[in-house]
N, C-alpha and C. Protein backbone atom coordinates (compact mmCIF):
# COMPACT_ATOMS: atom_id res chain seq x y z
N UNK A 1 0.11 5.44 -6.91
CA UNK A 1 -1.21 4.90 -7.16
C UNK A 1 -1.89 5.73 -8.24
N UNK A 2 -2.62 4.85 -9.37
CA UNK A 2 -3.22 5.76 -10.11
C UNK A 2 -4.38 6.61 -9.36
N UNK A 3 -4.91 7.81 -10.30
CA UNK A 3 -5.56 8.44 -9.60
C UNK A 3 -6.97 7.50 -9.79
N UNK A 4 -8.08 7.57 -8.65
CA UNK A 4 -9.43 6.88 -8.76
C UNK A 4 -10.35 7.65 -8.73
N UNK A 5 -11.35 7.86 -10.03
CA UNK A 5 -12.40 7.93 -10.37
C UNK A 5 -13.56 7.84 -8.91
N UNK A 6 -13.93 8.79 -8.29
CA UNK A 6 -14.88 8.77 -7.18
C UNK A 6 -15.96 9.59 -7.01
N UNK A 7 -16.82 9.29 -6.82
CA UNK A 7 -18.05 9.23 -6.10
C UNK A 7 -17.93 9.87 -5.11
N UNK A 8 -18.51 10.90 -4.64
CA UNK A 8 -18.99 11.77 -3.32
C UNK A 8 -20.30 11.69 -3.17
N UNK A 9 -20.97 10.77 -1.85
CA UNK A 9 -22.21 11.12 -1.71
C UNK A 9 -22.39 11.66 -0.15
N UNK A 10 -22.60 13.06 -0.17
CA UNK A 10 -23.11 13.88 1.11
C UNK A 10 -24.51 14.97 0.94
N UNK A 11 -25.08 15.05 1.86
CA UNK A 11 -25.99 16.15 1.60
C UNK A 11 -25.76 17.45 2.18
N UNK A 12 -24.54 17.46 2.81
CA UNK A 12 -23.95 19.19 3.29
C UNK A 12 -23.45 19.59 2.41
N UNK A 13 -23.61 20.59 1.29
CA UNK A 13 -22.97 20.67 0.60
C UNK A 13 -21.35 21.21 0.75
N UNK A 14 -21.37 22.17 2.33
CA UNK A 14 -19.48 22.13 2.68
C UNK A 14 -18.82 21.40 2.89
N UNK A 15 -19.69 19.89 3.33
CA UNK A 15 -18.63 18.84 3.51
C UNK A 15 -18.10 18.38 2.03
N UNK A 16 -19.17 18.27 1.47
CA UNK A 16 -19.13 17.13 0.02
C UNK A 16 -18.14 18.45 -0.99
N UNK A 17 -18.02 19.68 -0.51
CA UNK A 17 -17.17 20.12 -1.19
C UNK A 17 -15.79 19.98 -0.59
N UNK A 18 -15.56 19.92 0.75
CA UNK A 18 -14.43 19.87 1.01
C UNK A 18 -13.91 18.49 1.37
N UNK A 19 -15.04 17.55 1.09
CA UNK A 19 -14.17 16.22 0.33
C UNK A 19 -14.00 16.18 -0.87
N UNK A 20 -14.60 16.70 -1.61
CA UNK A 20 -13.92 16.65 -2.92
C UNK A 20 -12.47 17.63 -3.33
N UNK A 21 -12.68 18.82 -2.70
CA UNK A 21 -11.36 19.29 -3.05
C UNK A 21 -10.13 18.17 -1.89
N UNK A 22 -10.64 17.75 -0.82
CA UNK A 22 -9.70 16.56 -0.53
C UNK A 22 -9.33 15.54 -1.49
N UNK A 23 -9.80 14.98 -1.70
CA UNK A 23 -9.63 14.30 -2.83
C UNK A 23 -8.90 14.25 -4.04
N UNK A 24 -9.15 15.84 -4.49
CA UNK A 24 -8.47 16.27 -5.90
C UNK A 24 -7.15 16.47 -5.13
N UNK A 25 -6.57 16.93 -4.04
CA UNK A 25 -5.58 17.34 -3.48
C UNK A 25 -4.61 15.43 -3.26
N UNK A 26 -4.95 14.61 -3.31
CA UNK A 26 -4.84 13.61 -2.80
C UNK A 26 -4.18 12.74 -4.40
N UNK A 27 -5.66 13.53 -5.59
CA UNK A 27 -4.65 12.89 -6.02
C UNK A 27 -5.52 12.15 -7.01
N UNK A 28 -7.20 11.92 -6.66
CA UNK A 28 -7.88 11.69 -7.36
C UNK A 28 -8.66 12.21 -8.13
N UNK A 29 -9.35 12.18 -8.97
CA UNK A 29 -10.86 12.40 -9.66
C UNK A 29 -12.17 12.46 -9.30
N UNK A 30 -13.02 13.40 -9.00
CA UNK A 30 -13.84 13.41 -8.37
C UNK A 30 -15.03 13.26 -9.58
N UNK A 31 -15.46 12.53 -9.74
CA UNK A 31 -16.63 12.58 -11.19
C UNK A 31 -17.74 13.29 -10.81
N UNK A 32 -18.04 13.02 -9.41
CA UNK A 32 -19.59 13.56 -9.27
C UNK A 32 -19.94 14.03 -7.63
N UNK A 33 -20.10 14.69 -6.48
CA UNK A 33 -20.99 14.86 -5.79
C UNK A 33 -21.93 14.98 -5.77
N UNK A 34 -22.62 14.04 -4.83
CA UNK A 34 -24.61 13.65 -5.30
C UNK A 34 -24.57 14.24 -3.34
N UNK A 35 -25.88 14.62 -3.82
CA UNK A 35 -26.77 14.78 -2.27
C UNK A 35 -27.79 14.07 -2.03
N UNK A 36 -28.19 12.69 -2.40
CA UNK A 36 -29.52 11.92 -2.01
C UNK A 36 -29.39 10.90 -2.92
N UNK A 37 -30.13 9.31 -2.04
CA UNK A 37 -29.96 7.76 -2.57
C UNK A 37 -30.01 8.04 -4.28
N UNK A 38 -31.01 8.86 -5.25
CA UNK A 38 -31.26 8.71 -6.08
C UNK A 38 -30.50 8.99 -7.25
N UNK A 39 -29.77 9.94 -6.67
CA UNK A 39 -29.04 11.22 -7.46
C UNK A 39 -27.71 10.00 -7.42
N UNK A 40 -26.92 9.46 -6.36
CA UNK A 40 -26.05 9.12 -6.09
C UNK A 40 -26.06 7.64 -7.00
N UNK A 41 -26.96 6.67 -7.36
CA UNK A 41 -27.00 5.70 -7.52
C UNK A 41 -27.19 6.17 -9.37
N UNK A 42 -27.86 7.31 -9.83
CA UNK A 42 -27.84 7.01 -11.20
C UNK A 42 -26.16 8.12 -11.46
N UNK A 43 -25.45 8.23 -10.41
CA UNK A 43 -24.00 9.16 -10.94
C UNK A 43 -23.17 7.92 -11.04
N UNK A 44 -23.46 6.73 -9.89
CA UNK A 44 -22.34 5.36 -9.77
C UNK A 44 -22.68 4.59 -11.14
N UNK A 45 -24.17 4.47 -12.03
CA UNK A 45 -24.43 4.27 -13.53
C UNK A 45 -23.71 4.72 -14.47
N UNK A 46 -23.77 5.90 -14.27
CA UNK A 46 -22.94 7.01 -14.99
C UNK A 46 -21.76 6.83 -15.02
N UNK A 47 -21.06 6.85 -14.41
CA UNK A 47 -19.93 6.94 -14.25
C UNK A 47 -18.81 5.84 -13.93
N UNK A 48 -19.39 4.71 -13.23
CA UNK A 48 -18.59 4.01 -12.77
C UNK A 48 -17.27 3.99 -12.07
N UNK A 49 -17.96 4.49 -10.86
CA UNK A 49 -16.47 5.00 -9.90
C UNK A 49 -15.33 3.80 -9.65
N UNK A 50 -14.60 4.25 -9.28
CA UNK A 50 -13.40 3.39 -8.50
C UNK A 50 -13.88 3.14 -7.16
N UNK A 51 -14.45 4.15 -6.04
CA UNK A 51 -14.48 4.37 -5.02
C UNK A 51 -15.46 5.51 -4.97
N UNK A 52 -16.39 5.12 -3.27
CA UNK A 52 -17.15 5.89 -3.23
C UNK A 52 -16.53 6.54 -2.00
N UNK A 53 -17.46 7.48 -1.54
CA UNK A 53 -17.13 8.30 -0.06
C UNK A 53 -18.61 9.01 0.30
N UNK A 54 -19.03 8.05 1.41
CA UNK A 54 -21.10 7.62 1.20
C UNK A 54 -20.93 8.55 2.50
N UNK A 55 -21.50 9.10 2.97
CA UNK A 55 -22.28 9.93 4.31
C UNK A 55 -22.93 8.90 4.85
N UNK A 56 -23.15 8.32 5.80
CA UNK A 56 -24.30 7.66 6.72
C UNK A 56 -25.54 7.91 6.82
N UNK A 57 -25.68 9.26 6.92
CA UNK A 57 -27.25 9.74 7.13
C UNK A 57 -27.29 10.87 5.57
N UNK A 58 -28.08 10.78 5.30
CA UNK A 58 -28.98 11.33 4.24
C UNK A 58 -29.75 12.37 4.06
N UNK A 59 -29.95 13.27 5.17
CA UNK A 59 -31.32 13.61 5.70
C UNK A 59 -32.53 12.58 5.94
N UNK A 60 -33.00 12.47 4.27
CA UNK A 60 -34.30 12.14 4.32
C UNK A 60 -33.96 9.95 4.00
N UNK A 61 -33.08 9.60 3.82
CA UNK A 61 -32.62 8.56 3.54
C UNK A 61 -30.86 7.99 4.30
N UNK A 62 -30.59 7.13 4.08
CA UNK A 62 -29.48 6.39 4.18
C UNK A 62 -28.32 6.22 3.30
N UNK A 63 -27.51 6.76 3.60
CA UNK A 63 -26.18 6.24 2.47
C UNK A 63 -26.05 4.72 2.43
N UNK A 64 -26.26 4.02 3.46
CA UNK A 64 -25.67 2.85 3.45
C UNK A 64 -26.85 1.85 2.57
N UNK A 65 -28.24 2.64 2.12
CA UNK A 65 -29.04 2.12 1.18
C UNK A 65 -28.62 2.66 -0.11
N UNK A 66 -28.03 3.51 -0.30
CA UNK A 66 -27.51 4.33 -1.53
C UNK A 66 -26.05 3.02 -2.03
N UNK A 67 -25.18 2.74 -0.81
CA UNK A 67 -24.36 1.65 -1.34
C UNK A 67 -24.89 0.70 -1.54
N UNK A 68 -25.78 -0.28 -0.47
CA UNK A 68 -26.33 -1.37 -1.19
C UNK A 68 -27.43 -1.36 -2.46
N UNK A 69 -27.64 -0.59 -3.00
CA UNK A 69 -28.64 -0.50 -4.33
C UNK A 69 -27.19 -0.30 -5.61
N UNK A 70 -26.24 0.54 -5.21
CA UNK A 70 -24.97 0.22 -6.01
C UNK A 70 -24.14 -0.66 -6.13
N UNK A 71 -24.28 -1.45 -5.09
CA UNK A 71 -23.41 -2.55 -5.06
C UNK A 71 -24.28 -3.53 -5.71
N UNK A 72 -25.56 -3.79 -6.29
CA UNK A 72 -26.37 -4.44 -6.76
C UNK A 72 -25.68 -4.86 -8.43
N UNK A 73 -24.85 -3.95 -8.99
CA UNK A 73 -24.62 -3.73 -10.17
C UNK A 73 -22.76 -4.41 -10.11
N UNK A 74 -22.21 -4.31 -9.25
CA UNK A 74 -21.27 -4.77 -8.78
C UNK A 74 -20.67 -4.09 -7.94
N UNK A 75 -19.08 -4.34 -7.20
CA UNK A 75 -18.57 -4.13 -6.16
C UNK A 75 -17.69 -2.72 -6.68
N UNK A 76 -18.06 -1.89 -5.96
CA UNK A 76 -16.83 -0.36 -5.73
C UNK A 76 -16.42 -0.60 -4.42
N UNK A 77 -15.37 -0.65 -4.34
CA UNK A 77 -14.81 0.39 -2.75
C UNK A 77 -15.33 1.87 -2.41
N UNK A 78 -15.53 1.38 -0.92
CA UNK A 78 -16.69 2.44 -0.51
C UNK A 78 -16.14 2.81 0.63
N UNK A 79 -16.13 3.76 1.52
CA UNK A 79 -15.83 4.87 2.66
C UNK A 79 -17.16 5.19 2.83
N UNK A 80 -17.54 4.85 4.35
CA UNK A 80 -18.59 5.36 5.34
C UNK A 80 -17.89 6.73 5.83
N UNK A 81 -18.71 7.89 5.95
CA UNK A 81 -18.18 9.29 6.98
C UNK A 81 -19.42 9.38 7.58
N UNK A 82 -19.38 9.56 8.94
CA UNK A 82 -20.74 10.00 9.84
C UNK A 82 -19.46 10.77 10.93
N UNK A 83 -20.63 11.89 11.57
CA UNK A 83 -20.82 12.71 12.50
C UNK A 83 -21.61 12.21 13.56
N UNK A 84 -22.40 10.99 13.22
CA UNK A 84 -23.52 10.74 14.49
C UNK A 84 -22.74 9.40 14.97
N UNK A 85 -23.02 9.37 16.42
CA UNK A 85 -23.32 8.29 16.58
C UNK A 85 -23.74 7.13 16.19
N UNK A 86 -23.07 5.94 15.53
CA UNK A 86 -23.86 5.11 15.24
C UNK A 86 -24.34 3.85 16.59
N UNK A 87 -25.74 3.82 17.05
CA UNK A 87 -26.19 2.85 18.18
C UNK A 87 -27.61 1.69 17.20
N UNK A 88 -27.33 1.06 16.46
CA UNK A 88 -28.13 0.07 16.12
C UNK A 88 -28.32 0.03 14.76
N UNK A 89 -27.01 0.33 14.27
CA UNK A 89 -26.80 0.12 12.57
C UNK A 89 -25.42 -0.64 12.71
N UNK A 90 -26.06 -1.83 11.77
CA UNK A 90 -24.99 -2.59 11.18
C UNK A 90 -24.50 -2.33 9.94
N UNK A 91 -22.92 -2.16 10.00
CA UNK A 91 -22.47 -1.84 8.36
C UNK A 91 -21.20 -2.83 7.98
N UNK A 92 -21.31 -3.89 9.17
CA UNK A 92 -20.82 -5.41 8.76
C UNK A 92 -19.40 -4.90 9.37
N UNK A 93 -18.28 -6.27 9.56
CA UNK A 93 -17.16 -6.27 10.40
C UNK A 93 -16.04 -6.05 9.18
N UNK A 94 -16.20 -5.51 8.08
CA UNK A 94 -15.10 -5.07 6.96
C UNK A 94 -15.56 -3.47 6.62
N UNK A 95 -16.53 -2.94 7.38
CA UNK A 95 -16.75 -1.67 6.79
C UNK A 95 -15.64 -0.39 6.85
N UNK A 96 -15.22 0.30 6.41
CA UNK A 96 -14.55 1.18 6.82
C UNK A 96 -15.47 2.70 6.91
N UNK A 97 -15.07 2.86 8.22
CA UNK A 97 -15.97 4.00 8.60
C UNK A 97 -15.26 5.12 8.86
N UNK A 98 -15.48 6.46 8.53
CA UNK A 98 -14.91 7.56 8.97
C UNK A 98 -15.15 8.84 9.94
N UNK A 99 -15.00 8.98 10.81
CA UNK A 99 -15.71 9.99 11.54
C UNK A 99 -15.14 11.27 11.31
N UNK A 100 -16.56 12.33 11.34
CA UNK A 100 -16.31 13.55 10.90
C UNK A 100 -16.31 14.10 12.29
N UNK A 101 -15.52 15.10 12.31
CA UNK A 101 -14.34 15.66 11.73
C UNK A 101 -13.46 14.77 11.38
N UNK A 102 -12.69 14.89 10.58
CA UNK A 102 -11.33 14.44 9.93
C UNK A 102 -10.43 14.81 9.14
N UNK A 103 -9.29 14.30 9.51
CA UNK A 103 -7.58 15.00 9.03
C UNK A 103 -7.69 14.49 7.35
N UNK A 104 -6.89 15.04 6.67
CA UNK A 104 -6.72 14.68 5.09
C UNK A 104 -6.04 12.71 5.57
N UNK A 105 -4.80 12.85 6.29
CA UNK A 105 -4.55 11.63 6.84
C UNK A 105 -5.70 10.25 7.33
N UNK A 106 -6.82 11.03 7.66
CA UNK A 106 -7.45 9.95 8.20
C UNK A 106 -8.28 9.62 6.99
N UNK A 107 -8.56 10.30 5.59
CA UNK A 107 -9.39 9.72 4.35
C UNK A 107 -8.08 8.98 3.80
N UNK A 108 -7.16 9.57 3.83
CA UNK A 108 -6.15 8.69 2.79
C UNK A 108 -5.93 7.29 3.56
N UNK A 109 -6.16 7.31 4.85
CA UNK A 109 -5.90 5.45 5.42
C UNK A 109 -7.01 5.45 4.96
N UNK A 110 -8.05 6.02 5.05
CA UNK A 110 -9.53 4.83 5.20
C UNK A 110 -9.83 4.47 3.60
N UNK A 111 -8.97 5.06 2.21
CA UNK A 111 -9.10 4.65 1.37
C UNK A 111 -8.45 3.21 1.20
N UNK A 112 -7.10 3.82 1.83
CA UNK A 112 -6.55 2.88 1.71
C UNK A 112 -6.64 1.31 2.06
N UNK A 113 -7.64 1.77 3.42
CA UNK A 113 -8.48 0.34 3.91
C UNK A 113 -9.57 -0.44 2.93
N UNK A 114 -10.32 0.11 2.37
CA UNK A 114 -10.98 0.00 1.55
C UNK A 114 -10.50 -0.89 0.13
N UNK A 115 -9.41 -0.16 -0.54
CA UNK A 115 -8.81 -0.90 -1.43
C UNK A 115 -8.52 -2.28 -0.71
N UNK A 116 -7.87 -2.30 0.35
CA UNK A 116 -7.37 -3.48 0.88
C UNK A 116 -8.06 -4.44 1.15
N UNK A 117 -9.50 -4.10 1.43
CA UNK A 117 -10.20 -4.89 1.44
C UNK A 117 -11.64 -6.13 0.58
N UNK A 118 -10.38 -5.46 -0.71
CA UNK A 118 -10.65 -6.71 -1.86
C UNK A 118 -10.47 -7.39 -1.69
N UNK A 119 -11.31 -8.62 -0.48
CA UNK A 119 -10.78 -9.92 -0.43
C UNK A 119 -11.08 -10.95 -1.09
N UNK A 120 -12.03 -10.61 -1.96
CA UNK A 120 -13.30 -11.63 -2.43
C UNK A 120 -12.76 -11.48 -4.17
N UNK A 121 -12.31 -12.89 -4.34
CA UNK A 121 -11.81 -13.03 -5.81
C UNK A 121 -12.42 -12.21 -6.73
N UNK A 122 -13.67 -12.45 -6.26
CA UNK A 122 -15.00 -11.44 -7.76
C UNK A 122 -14.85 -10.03 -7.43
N UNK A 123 -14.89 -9.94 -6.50
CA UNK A 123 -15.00 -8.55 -6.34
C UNK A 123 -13.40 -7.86 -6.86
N UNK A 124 -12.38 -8.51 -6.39
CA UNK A 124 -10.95 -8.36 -6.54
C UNK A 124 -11.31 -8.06 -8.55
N UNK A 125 -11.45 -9.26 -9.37
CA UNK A 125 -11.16 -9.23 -10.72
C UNK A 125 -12.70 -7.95 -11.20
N UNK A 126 -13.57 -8.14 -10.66
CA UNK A 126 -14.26 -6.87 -11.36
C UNK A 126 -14.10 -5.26 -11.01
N UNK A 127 -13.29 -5.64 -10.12
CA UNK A 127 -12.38 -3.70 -9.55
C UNK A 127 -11.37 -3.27 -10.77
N UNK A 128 -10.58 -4.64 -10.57
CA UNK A 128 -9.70 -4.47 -11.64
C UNK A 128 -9.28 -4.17 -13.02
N UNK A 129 -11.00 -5.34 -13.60
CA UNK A 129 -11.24 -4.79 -14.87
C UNK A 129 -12.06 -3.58 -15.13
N UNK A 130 -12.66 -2.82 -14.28
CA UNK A 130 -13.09 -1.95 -14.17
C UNK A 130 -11.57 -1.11 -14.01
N UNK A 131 -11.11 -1.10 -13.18
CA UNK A 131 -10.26 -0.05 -13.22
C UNK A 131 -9.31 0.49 -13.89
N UNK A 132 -9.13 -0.81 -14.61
CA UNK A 132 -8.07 -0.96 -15.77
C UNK A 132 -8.81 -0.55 -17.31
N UNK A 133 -10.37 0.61 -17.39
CA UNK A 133 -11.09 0.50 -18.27
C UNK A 133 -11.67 -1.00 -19.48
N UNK A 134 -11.64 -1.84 -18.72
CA UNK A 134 -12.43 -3.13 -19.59
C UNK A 134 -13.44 -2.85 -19.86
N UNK A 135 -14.34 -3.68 -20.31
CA UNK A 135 -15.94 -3.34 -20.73
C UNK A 135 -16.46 -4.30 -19.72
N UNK A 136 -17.85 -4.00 -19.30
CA UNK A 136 -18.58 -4.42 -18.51
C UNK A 136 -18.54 -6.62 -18.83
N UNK A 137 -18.29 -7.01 -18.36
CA UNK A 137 -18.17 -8.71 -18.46
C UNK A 137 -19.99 -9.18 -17.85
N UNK A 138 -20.32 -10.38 -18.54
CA UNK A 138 -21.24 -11.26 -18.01
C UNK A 138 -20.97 -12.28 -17.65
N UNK A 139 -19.98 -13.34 -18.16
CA UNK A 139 -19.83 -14.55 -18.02
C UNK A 139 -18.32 -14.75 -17.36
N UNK A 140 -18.20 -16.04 -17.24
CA UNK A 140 -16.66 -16.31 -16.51
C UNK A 140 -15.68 -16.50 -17.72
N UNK A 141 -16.29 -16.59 -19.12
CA UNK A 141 -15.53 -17.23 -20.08
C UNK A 141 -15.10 -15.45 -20.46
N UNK A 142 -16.08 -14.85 -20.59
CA UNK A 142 -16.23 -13.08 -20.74
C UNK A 142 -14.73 -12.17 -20.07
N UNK A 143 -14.61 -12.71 -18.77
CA UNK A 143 -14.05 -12.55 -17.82
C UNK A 143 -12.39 -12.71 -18.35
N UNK A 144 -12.56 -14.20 -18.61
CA UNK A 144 -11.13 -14.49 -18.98
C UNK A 144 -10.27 -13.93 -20.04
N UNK A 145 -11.41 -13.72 -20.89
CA UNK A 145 -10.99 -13.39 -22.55
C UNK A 145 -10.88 -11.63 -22.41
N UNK A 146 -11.10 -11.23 -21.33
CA UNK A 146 -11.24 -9.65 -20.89
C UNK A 146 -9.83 -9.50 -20.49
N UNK A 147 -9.66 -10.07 -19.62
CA UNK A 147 -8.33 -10.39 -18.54
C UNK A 147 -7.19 -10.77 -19.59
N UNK A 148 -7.35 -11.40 -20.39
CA UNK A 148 -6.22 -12.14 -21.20
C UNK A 148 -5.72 -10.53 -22.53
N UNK A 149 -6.81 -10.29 -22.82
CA UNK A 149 -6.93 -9.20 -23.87
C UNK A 149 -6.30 -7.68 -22.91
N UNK A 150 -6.72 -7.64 -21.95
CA UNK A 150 -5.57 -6.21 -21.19
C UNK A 150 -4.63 -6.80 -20.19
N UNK A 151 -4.00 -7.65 -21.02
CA UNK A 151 -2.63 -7.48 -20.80
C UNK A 151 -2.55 -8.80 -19.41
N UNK A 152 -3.38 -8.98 -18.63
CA UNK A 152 -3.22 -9.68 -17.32
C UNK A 152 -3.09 -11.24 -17.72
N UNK A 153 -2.10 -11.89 -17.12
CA UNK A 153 -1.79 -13.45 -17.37
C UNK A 153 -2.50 -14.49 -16.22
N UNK A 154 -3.66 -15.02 -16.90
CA UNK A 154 -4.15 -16.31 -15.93
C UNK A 154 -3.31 -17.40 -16.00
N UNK A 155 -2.93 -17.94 -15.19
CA UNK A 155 -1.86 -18.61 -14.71
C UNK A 155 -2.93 -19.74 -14.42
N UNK A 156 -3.96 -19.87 -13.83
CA UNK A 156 -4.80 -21.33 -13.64
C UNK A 156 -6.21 -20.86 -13.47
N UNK A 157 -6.74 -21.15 -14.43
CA UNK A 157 -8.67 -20.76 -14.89
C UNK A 157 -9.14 -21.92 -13.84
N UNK A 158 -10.40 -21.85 -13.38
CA UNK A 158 -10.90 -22.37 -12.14
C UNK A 158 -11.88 -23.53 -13.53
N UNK A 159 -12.10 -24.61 -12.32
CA UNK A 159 -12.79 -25.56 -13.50
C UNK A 159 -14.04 -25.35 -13.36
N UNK A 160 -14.61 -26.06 -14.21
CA UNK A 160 -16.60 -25.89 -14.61
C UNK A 160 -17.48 -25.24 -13.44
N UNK A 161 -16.63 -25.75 -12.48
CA UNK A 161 -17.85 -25.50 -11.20
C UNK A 161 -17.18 -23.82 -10.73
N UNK A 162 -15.92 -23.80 -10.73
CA UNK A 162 -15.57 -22.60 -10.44
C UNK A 162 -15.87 -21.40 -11.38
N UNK A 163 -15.76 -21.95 -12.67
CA UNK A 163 -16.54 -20.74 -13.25
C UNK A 163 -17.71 -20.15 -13.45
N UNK A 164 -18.31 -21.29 -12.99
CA UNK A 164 -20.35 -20.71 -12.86
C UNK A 164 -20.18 -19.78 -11.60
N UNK A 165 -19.81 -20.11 -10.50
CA UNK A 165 -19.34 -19.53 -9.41
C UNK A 165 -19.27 -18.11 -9.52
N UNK A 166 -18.43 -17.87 -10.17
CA UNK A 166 -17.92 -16.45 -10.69
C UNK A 166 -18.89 -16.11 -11.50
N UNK A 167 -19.17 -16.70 -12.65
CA UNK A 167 -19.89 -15.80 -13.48
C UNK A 167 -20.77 -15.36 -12.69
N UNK A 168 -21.40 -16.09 -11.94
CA UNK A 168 -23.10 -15.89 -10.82
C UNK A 168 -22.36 -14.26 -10.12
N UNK A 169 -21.21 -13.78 -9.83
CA UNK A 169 -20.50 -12.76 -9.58
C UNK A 169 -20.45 -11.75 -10.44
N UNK A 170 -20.96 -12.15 -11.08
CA UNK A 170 -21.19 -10.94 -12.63
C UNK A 170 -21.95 -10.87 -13.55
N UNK A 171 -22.85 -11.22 -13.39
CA UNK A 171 -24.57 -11.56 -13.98
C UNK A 171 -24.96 -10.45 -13.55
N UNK A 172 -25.83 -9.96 -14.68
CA UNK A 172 -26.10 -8.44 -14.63
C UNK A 172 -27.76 -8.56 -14.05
């Protein structure tokens, strides 16, 4: 697997270091550890991760508001880690969650869950062209001519209605 470009958002700073040297050990790139919604959301600007690895609690805020304000811009694969209990937070029936403590084994499945859980065509083709360094796309026609130009073969373009569809998937 190539290595992925990631995002660390924790506010301990021993954890968020010793996920990141997890990480580098694993195999990836660590671009940035952030400690708070603000810091974390202008590093995922910055940088444009592959994958995040969000903390649950924040101190003073929420990771899981730190992903949805990033996911606003489009879709990364993301890793939940909490230590607490979670009793009356929803983080939806595809989340992948990690509990701290944890083995190097148990981040490398839960990445791995994560990737896997590109199920959603848009989200699937803007990981890709992202990951594959494309340039940021707006349109579905954008999309194609992106896809066609690095190298990837569309085999059957979706018709009129399917491509508004999508583009509405990548409207900035």
């Amino acid at each position: 697997m190539k290595a992925l470009r990631t995002l660390v958002v924790e506010d301990d700073a021993m954890i968020g270091g010793l996920l990141a040297e997890t990480l580098e050990g694993l195999g990836h790139a660590v671009c940035a550890v952030e400690t708070n919604v603000a810091k974390a959301v202008a590093a995922a600007s910055h940088w444009s991760p592959d994958l995040m690895i969000v903390d649950v609690g924040l101190g003073e805020a929420s990771g899981i508001a730190a992903v949805k304000e990033i996911l606003r811009s489009g879709f990364v694969p993301h890793v939940f880690v909490t230590g607490d209990a979670l009793s009356g937070v929803s983080l939806g029936p595809d989340t992948v969650l990690m509990r701290k403590p944890f083995r190097v084994s148990d981040l490398d499945h839960a990445i791995q869950r994560a990737l896997a859980d590109l199920r959603n065509l848009g989200d699937a083709l803007a990981f890709a062209l992202r990951f594959h360094g494309c340039k940021r796309v707006h349109n579905a026609d954008e999309i194609m001519s992106e896809m066609v130009s690095n190298g990837f073969v569309v085999v059957k373009w979706p018709s009129s209605g399917g491509r508004a569809a999508l583009a509405r998937r990548f409207e900035g």
